[in-house]
Every structure is written in C-alpha cells, then in structure tokens.
Protein backbone atom coordinates (compact mmCIF):
# COMPACT_ATOMS: atom_id res chain seq x y z
CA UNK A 1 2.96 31.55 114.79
CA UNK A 2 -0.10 31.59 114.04
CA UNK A 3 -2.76 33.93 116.05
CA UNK A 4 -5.75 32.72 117.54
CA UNK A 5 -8.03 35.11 117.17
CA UNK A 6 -12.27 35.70 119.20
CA UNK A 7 -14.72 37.65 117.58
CA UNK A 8 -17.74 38.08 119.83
CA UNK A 9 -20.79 38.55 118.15
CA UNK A 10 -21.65 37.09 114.84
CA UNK A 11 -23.19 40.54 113.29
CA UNK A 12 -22.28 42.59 110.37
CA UNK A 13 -19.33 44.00 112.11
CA UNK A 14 -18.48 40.71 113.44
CA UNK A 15 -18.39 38.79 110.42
CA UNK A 16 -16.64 41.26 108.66
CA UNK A 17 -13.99 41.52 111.42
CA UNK A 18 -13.51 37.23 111.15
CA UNK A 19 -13.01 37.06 107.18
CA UNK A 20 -10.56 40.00 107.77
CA UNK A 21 -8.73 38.08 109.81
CA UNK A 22 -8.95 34.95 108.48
CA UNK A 23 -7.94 36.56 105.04
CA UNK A 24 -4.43 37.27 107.29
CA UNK A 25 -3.50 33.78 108.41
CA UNK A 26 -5.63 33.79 111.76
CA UNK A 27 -7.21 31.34 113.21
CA UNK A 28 -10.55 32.46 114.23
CA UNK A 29 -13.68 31.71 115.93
CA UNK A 30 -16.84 33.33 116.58
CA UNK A 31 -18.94 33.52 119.38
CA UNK A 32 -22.64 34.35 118.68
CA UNK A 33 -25.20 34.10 120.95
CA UNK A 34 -28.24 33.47 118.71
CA UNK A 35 -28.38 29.72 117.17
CA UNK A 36 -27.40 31.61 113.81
CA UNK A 37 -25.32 34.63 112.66
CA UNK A 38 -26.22 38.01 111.43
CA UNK A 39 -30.26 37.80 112.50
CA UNK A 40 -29.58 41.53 112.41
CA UNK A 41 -28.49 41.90 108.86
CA UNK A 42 -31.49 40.19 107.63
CA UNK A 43 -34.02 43.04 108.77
CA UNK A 44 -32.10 45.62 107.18
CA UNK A 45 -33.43 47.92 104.41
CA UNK A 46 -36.79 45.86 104.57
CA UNK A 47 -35.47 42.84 103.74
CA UNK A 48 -33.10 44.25 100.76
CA UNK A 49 -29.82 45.24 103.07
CA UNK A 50 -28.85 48.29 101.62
CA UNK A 51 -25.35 47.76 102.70
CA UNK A 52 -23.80 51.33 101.67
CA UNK A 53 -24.26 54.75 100.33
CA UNK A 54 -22.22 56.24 97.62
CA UNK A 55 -23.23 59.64 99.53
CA UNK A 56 -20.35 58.83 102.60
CA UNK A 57 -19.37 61.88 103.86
CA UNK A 58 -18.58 62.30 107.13
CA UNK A 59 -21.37 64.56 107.87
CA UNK A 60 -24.11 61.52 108.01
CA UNK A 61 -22.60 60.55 111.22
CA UNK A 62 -22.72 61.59 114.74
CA UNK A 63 -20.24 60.86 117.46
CA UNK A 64 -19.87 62.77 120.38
CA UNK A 65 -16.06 62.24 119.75
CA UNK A 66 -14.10 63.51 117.03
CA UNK A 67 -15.48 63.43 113.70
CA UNK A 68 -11.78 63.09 112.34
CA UNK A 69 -11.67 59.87 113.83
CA UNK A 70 -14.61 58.48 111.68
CA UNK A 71 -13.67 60.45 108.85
CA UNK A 72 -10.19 58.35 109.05
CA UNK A 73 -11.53 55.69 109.48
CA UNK A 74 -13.94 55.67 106.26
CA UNK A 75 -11.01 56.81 104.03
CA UNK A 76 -9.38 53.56 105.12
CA UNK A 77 -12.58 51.21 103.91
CA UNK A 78 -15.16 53.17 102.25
CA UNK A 79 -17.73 52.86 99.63
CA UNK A 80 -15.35 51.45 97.14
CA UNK A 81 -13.75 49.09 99.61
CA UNK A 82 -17.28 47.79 100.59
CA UNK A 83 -18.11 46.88 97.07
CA UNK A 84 -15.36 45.44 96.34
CA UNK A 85 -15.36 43.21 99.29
CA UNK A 86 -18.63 41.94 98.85
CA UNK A 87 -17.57 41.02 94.70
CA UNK A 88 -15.03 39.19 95.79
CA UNK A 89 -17.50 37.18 97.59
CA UNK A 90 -19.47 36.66 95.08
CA UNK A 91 -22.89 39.42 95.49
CA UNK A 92 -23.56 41.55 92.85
CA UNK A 93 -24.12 45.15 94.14
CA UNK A 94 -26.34 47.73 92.34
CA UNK A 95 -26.41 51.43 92.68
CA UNK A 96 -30.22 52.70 92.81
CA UNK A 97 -30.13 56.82 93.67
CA UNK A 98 -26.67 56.53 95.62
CA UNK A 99 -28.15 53.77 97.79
CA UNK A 100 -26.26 50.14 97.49
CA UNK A 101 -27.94 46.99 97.57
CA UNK A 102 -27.31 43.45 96.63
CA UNK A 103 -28.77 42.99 93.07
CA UNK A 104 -31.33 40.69 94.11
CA UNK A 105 -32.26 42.59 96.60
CA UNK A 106 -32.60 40.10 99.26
CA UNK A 107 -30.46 40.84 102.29
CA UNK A 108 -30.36 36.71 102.99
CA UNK A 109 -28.00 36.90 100.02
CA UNK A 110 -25.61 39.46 101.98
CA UNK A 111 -25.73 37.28 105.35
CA UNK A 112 -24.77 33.99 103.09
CA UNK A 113 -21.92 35.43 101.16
CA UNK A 114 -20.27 36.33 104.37
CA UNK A 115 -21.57 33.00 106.00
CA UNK A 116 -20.03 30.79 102.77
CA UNK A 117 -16.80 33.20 102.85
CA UNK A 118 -16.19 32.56 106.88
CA UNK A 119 -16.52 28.95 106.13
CA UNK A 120 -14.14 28.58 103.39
CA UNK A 121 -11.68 30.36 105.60
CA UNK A 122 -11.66 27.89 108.27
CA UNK A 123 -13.61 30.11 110.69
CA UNK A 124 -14.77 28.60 113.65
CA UNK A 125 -18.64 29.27 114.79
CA UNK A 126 -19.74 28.54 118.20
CA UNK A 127 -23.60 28.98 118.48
CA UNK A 128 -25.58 30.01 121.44
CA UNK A 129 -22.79 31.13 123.00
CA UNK A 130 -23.22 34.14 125.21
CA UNK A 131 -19.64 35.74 126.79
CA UNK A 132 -20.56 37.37 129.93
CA UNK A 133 -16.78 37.34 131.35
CA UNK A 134 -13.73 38.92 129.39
CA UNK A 135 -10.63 39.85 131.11
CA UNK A 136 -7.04 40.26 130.45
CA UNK A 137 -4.77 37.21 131.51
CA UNK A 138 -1.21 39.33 132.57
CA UNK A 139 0.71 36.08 133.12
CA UNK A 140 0.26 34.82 129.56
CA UNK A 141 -0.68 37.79 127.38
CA UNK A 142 -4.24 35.93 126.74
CA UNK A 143 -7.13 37.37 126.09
CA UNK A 144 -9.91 35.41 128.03
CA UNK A 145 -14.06 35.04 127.26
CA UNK A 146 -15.65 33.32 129.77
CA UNK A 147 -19.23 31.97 129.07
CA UNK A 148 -22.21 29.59 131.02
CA UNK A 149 -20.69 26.76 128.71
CA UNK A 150 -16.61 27.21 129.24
CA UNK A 151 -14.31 29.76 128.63
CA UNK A 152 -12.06 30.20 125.68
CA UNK A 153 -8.48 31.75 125.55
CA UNK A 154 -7.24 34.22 122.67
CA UNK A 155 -4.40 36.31 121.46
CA UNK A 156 -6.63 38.99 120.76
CA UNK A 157 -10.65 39.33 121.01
CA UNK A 158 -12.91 41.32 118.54
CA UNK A 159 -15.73 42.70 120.56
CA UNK A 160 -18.94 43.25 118.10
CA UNK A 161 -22.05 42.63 120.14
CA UNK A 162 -23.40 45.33 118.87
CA UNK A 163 -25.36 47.91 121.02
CA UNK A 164 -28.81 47.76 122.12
CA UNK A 165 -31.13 48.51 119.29
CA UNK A 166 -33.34 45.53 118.05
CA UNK A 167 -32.71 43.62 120.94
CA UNK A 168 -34.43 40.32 119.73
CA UNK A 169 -31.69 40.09 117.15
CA UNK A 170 -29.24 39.51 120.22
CA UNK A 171 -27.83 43.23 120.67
CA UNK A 172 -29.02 43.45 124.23
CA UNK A 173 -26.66 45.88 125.43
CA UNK A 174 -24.46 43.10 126.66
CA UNK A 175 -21.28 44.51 124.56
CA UNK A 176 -21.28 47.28 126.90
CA UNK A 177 -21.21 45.22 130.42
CA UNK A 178 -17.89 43.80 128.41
CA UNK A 179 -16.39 46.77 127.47
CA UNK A 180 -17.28 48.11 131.30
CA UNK A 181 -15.10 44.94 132.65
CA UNK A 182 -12.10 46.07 130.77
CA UNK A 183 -12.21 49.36 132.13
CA UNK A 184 -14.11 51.17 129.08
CA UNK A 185 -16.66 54.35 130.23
CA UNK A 186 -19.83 54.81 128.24
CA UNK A 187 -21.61 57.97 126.56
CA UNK A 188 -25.28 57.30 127.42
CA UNK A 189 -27.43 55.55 124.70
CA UNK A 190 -30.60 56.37 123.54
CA UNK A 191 -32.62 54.91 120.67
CA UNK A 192 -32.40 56.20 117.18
CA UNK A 193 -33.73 55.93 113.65
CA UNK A 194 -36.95 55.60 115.99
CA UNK A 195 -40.72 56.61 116.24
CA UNK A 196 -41.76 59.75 118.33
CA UNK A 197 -44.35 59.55 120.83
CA UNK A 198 -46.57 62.57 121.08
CA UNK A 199 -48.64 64.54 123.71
CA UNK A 200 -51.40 65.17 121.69
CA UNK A 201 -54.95 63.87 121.53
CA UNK A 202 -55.62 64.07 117.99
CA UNK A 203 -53.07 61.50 116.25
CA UNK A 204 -55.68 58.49 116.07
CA UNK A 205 -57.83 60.85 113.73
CA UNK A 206 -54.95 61.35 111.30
CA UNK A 207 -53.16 58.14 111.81
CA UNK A 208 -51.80 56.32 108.38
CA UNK A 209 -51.80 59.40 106.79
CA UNK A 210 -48.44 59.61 104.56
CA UNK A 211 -47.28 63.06 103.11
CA UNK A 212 -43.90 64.57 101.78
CA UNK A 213 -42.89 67.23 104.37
CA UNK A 214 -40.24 69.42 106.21
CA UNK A 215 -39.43 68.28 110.00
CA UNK A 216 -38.27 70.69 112.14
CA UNK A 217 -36.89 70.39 115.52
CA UNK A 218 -36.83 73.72 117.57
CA UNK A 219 -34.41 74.07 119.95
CA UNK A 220 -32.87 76.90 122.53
CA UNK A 221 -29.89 76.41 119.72
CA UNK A 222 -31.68 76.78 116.74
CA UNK A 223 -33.32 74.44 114.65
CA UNK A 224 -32.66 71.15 112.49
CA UNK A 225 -34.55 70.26 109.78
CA UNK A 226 -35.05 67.25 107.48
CA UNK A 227 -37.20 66.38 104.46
CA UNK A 228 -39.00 63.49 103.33
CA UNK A 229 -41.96 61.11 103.58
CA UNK A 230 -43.29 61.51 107.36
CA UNK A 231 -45.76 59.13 108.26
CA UNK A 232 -48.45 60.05 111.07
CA UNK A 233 -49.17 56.97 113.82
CA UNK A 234 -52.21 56.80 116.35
CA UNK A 235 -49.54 57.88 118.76
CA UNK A 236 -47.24 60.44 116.53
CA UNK A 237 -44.88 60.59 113.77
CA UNK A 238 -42.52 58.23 111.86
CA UNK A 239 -41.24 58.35 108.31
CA UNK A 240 -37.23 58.87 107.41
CA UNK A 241 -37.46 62.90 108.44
CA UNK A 242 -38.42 62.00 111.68
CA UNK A 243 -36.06 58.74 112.17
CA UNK A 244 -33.02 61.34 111.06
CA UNK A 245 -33.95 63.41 113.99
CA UNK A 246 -34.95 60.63 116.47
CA UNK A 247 -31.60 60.56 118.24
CA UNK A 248 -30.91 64.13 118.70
CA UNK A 249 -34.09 64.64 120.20
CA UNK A 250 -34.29 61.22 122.99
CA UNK A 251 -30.98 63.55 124.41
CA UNK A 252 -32.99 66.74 124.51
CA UNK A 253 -35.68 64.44 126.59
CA UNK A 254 -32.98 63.25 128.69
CA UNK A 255 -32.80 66.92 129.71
CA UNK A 256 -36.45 68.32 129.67
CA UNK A 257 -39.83 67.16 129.50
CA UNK A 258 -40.44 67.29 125.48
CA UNK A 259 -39.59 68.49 122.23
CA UNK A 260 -41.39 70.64 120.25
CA UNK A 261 -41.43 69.76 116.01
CA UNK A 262 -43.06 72.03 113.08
CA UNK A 263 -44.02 70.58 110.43
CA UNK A 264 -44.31 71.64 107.03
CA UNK A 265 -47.04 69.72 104.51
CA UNK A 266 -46.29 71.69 101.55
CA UNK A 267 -42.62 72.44 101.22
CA UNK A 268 -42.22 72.55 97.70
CA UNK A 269 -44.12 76.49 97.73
CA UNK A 270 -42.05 79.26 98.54
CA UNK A 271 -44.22 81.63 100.74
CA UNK A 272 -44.63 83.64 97.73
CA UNK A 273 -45.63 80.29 96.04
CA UNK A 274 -48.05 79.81 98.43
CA UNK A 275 -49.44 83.18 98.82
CA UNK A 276 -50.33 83.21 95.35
CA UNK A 277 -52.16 80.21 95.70
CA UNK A 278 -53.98 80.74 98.98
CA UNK A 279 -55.38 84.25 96.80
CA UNK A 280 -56.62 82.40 93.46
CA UNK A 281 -58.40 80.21 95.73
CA UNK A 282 -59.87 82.35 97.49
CA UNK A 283 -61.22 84.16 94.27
CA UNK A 284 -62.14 81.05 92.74
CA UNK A 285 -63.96 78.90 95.21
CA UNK A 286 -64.91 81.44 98.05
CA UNK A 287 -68.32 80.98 97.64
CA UNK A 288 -67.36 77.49 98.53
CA UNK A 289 -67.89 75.54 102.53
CA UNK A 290 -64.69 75.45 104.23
CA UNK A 291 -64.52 71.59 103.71
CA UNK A 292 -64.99 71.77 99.89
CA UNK A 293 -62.54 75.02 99.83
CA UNK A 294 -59.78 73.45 101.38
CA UNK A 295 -60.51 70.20 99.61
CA UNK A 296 -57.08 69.08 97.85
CA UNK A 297 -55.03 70.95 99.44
CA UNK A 298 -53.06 69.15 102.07
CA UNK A 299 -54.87 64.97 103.19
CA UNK A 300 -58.27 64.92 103.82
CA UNK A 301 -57.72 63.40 107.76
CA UNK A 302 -55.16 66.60 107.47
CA UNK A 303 -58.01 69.15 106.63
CA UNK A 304 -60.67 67.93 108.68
CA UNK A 305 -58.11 68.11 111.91
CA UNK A 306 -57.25 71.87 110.51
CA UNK A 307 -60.54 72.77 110.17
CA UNK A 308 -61.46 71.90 113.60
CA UNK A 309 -57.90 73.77 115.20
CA UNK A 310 -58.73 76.55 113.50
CA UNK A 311 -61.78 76.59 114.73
CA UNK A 312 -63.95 76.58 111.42
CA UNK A 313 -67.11 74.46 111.07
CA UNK A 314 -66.99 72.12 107.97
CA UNK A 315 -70.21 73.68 106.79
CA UNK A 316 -69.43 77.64 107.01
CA UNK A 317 -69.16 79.59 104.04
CA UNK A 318 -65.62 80.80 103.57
CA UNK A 319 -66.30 83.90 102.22
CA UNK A 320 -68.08 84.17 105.48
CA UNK A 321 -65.68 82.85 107.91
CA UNK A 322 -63.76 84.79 110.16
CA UNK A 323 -60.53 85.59 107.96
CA UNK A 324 -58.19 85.24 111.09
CA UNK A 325 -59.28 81.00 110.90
CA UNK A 326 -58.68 81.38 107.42
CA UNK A 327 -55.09 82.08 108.07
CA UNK A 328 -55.13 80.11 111.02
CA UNK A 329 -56.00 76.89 108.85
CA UNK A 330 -53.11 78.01 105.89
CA UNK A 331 -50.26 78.26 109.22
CA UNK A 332 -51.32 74.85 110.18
CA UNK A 333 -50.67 73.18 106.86
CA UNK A 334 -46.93 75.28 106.90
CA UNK A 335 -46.34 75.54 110.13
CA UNK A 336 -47.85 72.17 112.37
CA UNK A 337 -46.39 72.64 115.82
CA UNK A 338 -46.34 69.00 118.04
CA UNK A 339 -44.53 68.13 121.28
CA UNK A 340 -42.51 64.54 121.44
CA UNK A 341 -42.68 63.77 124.74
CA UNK A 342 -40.55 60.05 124.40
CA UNK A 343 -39.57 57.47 121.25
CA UNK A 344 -40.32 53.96 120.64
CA UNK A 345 -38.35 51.85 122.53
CA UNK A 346 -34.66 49.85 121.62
CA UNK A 347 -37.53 47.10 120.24
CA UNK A 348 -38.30 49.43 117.63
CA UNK A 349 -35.41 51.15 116.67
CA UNK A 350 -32.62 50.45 113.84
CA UNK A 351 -30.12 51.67 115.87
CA UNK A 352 -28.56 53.10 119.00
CA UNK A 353 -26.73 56.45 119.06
CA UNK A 354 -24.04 56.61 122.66
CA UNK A 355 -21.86 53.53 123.03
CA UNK A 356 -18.12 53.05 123.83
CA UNK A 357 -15.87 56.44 123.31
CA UNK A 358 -14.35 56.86 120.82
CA UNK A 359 -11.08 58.05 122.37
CA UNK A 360 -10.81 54.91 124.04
CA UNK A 361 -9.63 52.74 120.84
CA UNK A 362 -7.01 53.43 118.46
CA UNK A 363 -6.98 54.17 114.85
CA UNK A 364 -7.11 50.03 114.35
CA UNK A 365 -9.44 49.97 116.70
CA UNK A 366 -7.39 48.27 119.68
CA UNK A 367 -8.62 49.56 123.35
CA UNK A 368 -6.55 51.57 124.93
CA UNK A 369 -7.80 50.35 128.14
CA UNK A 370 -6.98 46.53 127.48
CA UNK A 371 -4.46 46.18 124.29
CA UNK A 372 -5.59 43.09 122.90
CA UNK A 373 -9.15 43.48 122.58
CA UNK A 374 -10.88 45.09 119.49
CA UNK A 375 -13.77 46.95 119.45
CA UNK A 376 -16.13 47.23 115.98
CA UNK A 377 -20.06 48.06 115.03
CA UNK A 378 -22.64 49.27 117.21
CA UNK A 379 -20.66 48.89 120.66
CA UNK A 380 -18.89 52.33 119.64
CA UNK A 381 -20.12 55.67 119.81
CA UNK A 382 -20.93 55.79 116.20
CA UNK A 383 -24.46 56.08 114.62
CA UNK A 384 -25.32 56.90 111.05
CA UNK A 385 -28.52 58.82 109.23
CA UNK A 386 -30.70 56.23 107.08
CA UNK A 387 -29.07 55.13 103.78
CA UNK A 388 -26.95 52.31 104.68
CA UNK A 389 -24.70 54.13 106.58
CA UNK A 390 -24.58 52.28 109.69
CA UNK A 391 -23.92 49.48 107.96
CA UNK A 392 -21.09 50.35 105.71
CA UNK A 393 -19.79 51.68 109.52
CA UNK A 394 -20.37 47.70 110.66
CA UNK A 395 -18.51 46.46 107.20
CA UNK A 396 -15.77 49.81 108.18
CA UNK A 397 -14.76 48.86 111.95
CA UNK A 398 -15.14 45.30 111.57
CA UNK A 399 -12.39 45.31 108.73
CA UNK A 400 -10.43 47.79 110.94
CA UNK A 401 -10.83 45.76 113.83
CA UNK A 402 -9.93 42.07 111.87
CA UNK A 403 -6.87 43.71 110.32
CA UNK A 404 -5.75 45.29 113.83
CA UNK A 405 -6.47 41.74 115.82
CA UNK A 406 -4.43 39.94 112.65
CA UNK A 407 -1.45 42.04 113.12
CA UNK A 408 -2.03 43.74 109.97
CA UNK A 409 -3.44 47.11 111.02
CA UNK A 410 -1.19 50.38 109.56
C-alpha cells in the first residue's frame, strides 16, 4: 500500500524530507504555515544560499548530545550527497573557498528547484496551515495533525517547523509545543549566529568600524577563540568571529550576569612582530603627537577611543608622554577587553542552538517517544558554525527523516 505521508513545515528540512519521500512511492503533503514555502531559505547566505561546506567535519557542530550521532548521520548524506541532490534537480552548484552555492548565486533558485521537484512528484501543499495538535491515534496506528482549519490523518508525520530563530519566516518555536505533546523534553534554546550586546558606553563612537581580528571568550574553563572580520555596532560587536561564539556565550548568560571578550586588532604580528614594530616607531616618529604617532596603526574611531582609555591627550608629545599610556594604548589594540551582557534577539539571529534531544530519535530519525513521527532541521538539538552548515544539516535530517517516514531508512 501505499503510505500517506505529513511533513509539517515547508522549510529546507521539510522540503527535503517530502521529495525524499515522494522519491519512495509516498504520498505526501505538506503543511506550511506561511502562504509560501521555504521564506527561510531565501535569506540565507545574503540572498546566495550557500547550501553546504566542503569543510563538514563534525567539529562545526554543537549538540549537547553525542557528537557520534551527527557524525553518523552526515556520513549517511553529506557534502557529496547534497550536491548531487540538488543536480539532479537541475541547480548548478559552485565551489568558491570550500563554501557551496548555487551558480547563480541566487538562493530563489535553490527554493524553486525543490518547489518544481515537490511538484512533479505529486506532493501535496497546504498553505497557511498552522498544526497546533499532533497526537498518536492507538486504535488505528494514525498519525494525527490537527489545525484551526481541520485535521488531517497520516501513517507517519515529518515534524520540520524548525526552531525559533528568524521568527517572521514562520519558525516561531511552535515545533517544540509539538514535540512537547508527544512526550519529547527540550534542552533550553538560546539564539545563535547572533549580535552581542555590550555594557559599555563607548560603542556609538566606534560604531561601523570593520577590522580583521581575534575574538576571545574568557571563561572559568579556559578560553575560545575565533578569527575573522568583526564588525563594531552602536551597541557592540557582530561580524562571523563573534556569530561563531554567540551561542556558547547566551548559555554562559543564562548562568551569570556577562561575558567578558578580548579582542585582538592586529593578529597577524607575533608579539615579537609587534614589539619590533612598536620600537621603530617609536624611533621614527617620537617626536610626533600621540594622534599622528599612532596614526595607521589600528582604525582611526579605534585610536581616538585608545587614546582617550589610555589616558593620552591627542595633542601630547609622545616622546613626552608617560611611557606606562604608551603601553597602555599598544595592550588595547592586542588585548581589547568588553563585557556582553545579552545578544540580539531570535529576530536577529540565523539560528537557534537547544532544541529536541537528540537521544530521543533514532538513527532515521523516528521518535522514540511516538514511533511514527519524524523529527528533521532546526527542531533538534543541532546547530552549526557559519558556512552553510546548518543548512546542509536541514538538506541531512530532512533526507533521513523522508527515507525513515517512506519505509526506506537502513
């Protein structure tokens, strides 16, 4: 017979999840809440989706499960499995640095394919459709989704309704409320791949400044550092470094009152690098005021905000200056201490980290609370570094899940 198959939640996860099945001889329909499918997708890598990473270890994830669970699951549908499913539906995928994108590099071309595929399969799509009841029917085996406009009846359901992040796209946390009627627990989300607010005053006087740098996070642990292009707001810092570190440190706020973050503006010295340059310098433009002298060094917002931490007047000599400010003004640019005291909120961020435990599906992604029902995407406790991993985790679970609903899981 053939199975009659839900998929709640017409994401990336979600639409991956219904060609899966369809591909198997399912008969499937989608319930999406929006008026249209994959709103998410279409904000992805500014506009350009990139959909994978040819980087995918299992290291750019977090769980607070076991890794060897994602790591499994990525062996089963990787990077080569994602590019090959999206040539078979017709988008042309280019490799720039590692990073995947569609060749046009418009992620509208990513949400059609996978619209025009689902079509030609026969799938179902019921618009502005939002399940707020599912529950396991023990008389008939069903699978039932209950919604303001009906209720529908399944063999097995696909839950992908995503988690929380970017809730104007339709992932309102909702998925979670589901998974919670079937008996599922949650790890606590946060944001992540998110802004960081700051404590102090002094952000609207460097704010749009842009600058390649190390971002450290100190903690009672140790430290965690990443590198890139940070980005200082009127209210603190952005940029990929901090995004990467966003989600670890909303859970050390969930636990204290801030975070504290060094920075680093000029990683590419080696302190003996930088010695030797803080010395020449000094012998070649001492006679110089501390604003010309430190001139080209690190931005110009950067050294004015030095200058006045350091407690150096613009106009001083610096071969008069108290050498302590000297070296105060050289720690700054190497060692900028600032204390995150919150994040944007879900509005802003890419992604949630927390969701539905990961010891509460199966390798196919079948609950283990309520066999029947699949979970995929976002609603798991699952969240990937920038790069295109949390997609190819969407395109990953959402096979997993199709092929386990299908009856054609391993």
């Amino acid at each position: 017979m053939q199975k009659n198959i839900g998929v709640a939640g017409g994401g990336a996860a979600g639409l991956t999840a219904a060609i899966t099945a369809a591909r198997l001889g399912a008969r499937v329909t989608i319930l999406e809440r929006n008026d249209r499918p994959g709103k998410k997708i279409l904000a992805t890598g500014n506009g350009k989706c990139n959909l994978g990473n040819q980087k995918l270890e299992v290291s750019e994830y977090y769980t607070s499960g076991d890794p060897g669970f994602v790591a499994d699951c990525l062996e089963r549908f990787g990077t080569r499995q994602t590019v090959r499913f999206f040539e078979e539906l017709g988008l042309a995928v280019k490799d720039k640095n590692g990073y995947l994108y569609p060749a046009c590099e418009q992620a509208s071309a990513v949400l059609d394919v996978l619209r025009y595929e689902a079509a030609a399969l026969g799938v179902r799509l019921v618009t502005e459709y939002r399940v707020r009841r599912v529950e396991a029917d023990r008389s008939s085996g069903k699978i039932l989704a209950g919604g303001d406009e009906g209720s529908f009846s399944f063999d097995s359901l696909v839950l992908a309704c995503g988690g929380k992040a970017a809730p104007k796209t339709g992932s309102d946390g909702s998925g979670f409320l589901l998974a919670g009627q079937l008996g599922h627990s949650l790890v606590p989300v946060v944001p992540a791949l998110v802004q960081l607010r700051c404590r102090e005053d002094f952000f609207k006087s460097v704010a749009g400044v842009r600058a390649e740098a190390v971002v450290r996070l100190l903690t009672q642990l140790g430290e965690i550092s990443e590198r890139g292009e940070l980005q200082l707001t009127d209210y603190g810092i952005s940029g990929i470094p901090v995004f990467q570190l966003s989600r670890t440190v909303n859970y050390i706020l969930q636990g204290q009152r801030e975070a504290e973050i060094a920075i680093d503006f000029l990683p590419w010295l080696t302190k003996e690098e930088f010695g030797g340059l803080c010395a020449a310098r000094r012998q070649r433009l001492g006679n110089r005021t501390a604003e010309e002298f430190f001139t080209g060094l690190v931005h110009k917002k950067l050294v004015l905000l030095f200058l006045r931490l350091a407690g150096l007047r613009t106009g001083e000599r610096v071969d008069e200056a108290d050498p302590e400010k000297i070296r105060r003004f050289y720690r700054l640019c190497r060692d900028f201490r600032v204390h995150v005291t919150g994040s944007n909120s879900f509005d802003n961020a890419q992604v949630c980290a927390g969701g539905i435990p990961l010891g509460e599906v199966t390798k196919n992604m079948e609950s283990r609370k309520t066999p029947g029902v699949y979970l995929a995407g976002e609603i798991l406790d699952v969240d990937g570094k920038c790069g295109g991993y949390n997609l190819q985790w969407a395109w990953c679970s959402g096979f997993l899940a199709g092929q386990g609903a299908a009856g054609g899981g391993k």
